[in-house]
Every structure is written in C-alpha cells, then in structure tokens.
Protein backbone atom coordinates (compact mmCIF):
# COMPACT_ATOMS: atom_id res chain seq x y z
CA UNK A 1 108.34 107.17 86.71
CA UNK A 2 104.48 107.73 85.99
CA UNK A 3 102.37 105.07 87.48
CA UNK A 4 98.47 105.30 86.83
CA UNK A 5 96.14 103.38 89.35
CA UNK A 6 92.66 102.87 87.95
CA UNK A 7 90.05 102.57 90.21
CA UNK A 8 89.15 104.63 93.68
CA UNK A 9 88.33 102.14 95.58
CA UNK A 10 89.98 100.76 98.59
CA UNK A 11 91.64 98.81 96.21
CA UNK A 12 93.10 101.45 94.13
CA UNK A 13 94.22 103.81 97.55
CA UNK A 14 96.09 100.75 98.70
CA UNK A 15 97.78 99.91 95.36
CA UNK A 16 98.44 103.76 94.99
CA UNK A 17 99.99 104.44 98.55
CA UNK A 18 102.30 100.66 98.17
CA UNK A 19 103.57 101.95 94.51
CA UNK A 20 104.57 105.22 96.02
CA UNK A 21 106.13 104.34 99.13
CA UNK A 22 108.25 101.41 96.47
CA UNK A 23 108.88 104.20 94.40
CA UNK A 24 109.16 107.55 96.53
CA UNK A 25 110.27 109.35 93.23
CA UNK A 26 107.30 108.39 91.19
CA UNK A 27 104.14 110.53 90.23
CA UNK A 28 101.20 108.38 91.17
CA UNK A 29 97.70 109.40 90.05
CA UNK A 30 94.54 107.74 90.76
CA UNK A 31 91.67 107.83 87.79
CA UNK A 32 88.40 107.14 89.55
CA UNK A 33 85.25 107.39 86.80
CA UNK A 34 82.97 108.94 88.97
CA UNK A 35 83.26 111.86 91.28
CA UNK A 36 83.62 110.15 94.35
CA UNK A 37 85.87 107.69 95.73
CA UNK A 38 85.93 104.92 98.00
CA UNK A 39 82.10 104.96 98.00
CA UNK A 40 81.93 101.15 98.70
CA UNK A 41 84.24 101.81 101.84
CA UNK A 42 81.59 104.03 103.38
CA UNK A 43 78.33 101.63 102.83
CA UNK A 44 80.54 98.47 104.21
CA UNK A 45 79.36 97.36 107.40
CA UNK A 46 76.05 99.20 107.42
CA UNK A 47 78.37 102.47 106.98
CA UNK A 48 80.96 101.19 109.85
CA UNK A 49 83.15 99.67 107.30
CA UNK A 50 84.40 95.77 108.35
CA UNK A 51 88.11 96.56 107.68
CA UNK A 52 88.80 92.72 108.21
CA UNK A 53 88.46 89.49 110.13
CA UNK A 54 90.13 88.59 113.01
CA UNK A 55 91.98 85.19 111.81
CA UNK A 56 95.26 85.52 112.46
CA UNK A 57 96.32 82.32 111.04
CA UNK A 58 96.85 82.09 107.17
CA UNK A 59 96.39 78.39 106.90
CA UNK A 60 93.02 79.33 108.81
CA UNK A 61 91.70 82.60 106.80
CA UNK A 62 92.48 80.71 103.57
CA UNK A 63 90.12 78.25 104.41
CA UNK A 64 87.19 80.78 104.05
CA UNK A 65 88.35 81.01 100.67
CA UNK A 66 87.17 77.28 99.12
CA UNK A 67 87.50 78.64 96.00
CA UNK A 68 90.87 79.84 95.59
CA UNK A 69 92.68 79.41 98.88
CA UNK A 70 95.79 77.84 97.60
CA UNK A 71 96.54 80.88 95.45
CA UNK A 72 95.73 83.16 97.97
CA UNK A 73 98.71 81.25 100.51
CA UNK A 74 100.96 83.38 98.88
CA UNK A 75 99.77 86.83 99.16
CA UNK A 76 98.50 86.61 102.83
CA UNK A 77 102.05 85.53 103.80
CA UNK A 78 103.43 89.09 101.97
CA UNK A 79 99.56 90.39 103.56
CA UNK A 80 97.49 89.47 106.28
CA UNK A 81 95.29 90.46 109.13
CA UNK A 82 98.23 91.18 111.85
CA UNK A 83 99.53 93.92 108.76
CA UNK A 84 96.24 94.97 108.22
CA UNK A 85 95.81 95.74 111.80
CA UNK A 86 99.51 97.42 112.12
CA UNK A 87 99.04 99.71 108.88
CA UNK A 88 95.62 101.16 110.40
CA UNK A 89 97.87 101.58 113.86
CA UNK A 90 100.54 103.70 112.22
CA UNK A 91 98.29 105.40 111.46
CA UNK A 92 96.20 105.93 114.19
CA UNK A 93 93.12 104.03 113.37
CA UNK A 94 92.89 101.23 116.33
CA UNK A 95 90.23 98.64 114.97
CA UNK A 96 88.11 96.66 117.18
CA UNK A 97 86.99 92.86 117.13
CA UNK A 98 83.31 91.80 117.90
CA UNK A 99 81.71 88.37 118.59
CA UNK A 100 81.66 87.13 115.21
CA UNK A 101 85.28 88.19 114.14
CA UNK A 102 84.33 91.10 111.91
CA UNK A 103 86.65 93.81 112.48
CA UNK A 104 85.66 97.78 112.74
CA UNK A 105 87.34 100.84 113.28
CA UNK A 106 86.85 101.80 117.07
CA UNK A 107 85.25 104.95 115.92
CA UNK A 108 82.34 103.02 114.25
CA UNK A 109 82.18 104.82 111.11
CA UNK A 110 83.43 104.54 107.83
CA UNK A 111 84.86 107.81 107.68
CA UNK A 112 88.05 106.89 109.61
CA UNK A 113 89.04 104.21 106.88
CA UNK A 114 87.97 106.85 104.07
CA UNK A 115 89.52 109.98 105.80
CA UNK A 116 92.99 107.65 106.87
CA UNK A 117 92.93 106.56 103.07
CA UNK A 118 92.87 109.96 101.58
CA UNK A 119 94.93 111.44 104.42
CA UNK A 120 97.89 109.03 103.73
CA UNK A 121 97.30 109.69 99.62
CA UNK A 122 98.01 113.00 100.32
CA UNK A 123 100.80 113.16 102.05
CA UNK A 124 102.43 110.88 100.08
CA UNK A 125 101.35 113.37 96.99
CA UNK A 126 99.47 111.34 95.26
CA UNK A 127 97.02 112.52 92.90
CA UNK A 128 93.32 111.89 92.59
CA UNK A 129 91.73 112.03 88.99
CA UNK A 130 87.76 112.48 88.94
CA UNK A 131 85.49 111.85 86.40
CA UNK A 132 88.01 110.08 84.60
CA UNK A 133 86.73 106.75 82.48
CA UNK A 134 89.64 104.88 80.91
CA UNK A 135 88.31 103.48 78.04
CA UNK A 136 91.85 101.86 76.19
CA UNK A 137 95.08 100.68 77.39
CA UNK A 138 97.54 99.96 74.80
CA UNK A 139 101.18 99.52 74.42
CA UNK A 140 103.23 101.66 72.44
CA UNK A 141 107.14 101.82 72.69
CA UNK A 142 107.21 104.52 74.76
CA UNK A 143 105.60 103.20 77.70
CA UNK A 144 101.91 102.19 78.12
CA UNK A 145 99.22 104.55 77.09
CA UNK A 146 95.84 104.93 78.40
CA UNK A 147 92.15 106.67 76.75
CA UNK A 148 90.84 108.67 78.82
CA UNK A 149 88.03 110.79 77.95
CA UNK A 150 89.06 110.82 74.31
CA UNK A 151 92.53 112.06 75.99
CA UNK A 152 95.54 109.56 75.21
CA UNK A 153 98.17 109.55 78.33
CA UNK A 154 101.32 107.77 79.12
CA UNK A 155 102.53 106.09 81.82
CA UNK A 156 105.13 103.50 82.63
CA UNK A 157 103.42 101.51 84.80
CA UNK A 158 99.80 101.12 85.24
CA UNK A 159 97.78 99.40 88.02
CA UNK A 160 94.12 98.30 87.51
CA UNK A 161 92.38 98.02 90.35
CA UNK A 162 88.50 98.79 88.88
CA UNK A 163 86.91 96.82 91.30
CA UNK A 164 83.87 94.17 90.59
C-alpha cells in the first residue's frame, strides 16, 4: 500500500501518522512544496502554538462553529479535545490551560508540537518529501497518480491535506 499525504502542515503529520498506524504495512510519504514543514505550527500562538481549547463538551465546542457545527458533531465524537490532550500525553507533551481556554504546550514553545510531530513521523517511518509541488492528480487503473515536478507517481491512496 502507497499512501501520499499532501501537505506538511499539522494537518498533513496528523493524517500521515493516523494512515500509518491503520495501515502499519503501508509506505506513507508526505509531499510538502516548500522546504519546510509545519511552519504555521511554529508562528501559532505568537510562536507558543495554541494546540486547542479547553471545551470538553462536543455539544459545547460545536457551538463555536455557527457555521458548520452540525457537520462537525460527527468528527469531534471520533475527535475531540480530551483525545487531543491524551495523544500529546503519550507522548509526553503535557499541555496547559490559561484563563481564556486556549491551550499550550507546558513548555511554551512551538517546538514541542513541531519536534513531537516529526518525532512520531519518524518512528513510524514515514517519509517527508521537500520541495515537492503536486500539480495533477488523476486516476488511472492502476491506482491514483500524482504530477509532481513534471514527475508522474502512483499511489493507492492519497490524502490532501494542503491547508488554506
């Protein structure tokens, strides 16, 4: 199994490490277009990164979501704040929660989401992809097939997570 995760953003890691730990036997790679990742992780926060909000209730943190609440029921029940909080735990990030909710790593910087991120890509094997732009994903009948700098590679799965 060859899964491609575009995007290195927080959103890409997390997609990355979830579709390797489903699929322990798969080759994940992550094609980020620059030649850094998770740069948005270290300016959150005024370079503290706020990791999340401390509403533990999903009928409560969907209602900071006017917008699209209702469709987000679903995913908080699979994901919320309490799993947030445990993941970072495992993994021994502790996060702290100040007087308006916003939630921190203890260490106050940035660099303990980025270097838990990486640290947990790695072990799990995954691979990181710089200076990669995909520019075409098509379908073929061998699988799905992605440009990437004028290169064409296959995968069977493929995860876009290319941020805003």
């Amino acid at each position: 199994m060859e899964i491609a995760v575009i995007g290195g953003g927080a959103s890409g890691f997390m997609a990355a490490i979830t579709a390797k730990q489903t699929n322990q036997n798969a080759r994940v790679t992550i094609f980020e277009k620059t030649d850094k990742v998770l740069s948005k992780v270290r300016i959150s926060g005024g370079g503290r990164c706020n990791v999340t909000n401390a509403t533990f209730s999903v009928s409560q943190l969907i209602k900071n979501y006017p917008r699209g609440g209702k469709k987000l029921k679903k995913p908080f029940n699979l994901f919320n704040t309490n799993h947030t909080i445990d993941w970072f735990e495992k993994r021994g990030v502790r996060l702290k929660t100040e007087a308006d909710n916003r939630m921190f790593p203890e260490s106050n910087t940035s660099e303990t989401i980025i270097n838990c991120l990486v640290e947990t890509a790695e072990t799990l094997k995954i691979r990181l992809s710089y200076k990669r732009k995909v520019t075409a994903i098509n379908s073929s009948d061998k699988g799905i097939e992605l440009d990437i700098n004028e290169q064409k590679l296959l995968f069977n799965k493929v995860i876009i997570a290319s941020g805003g």
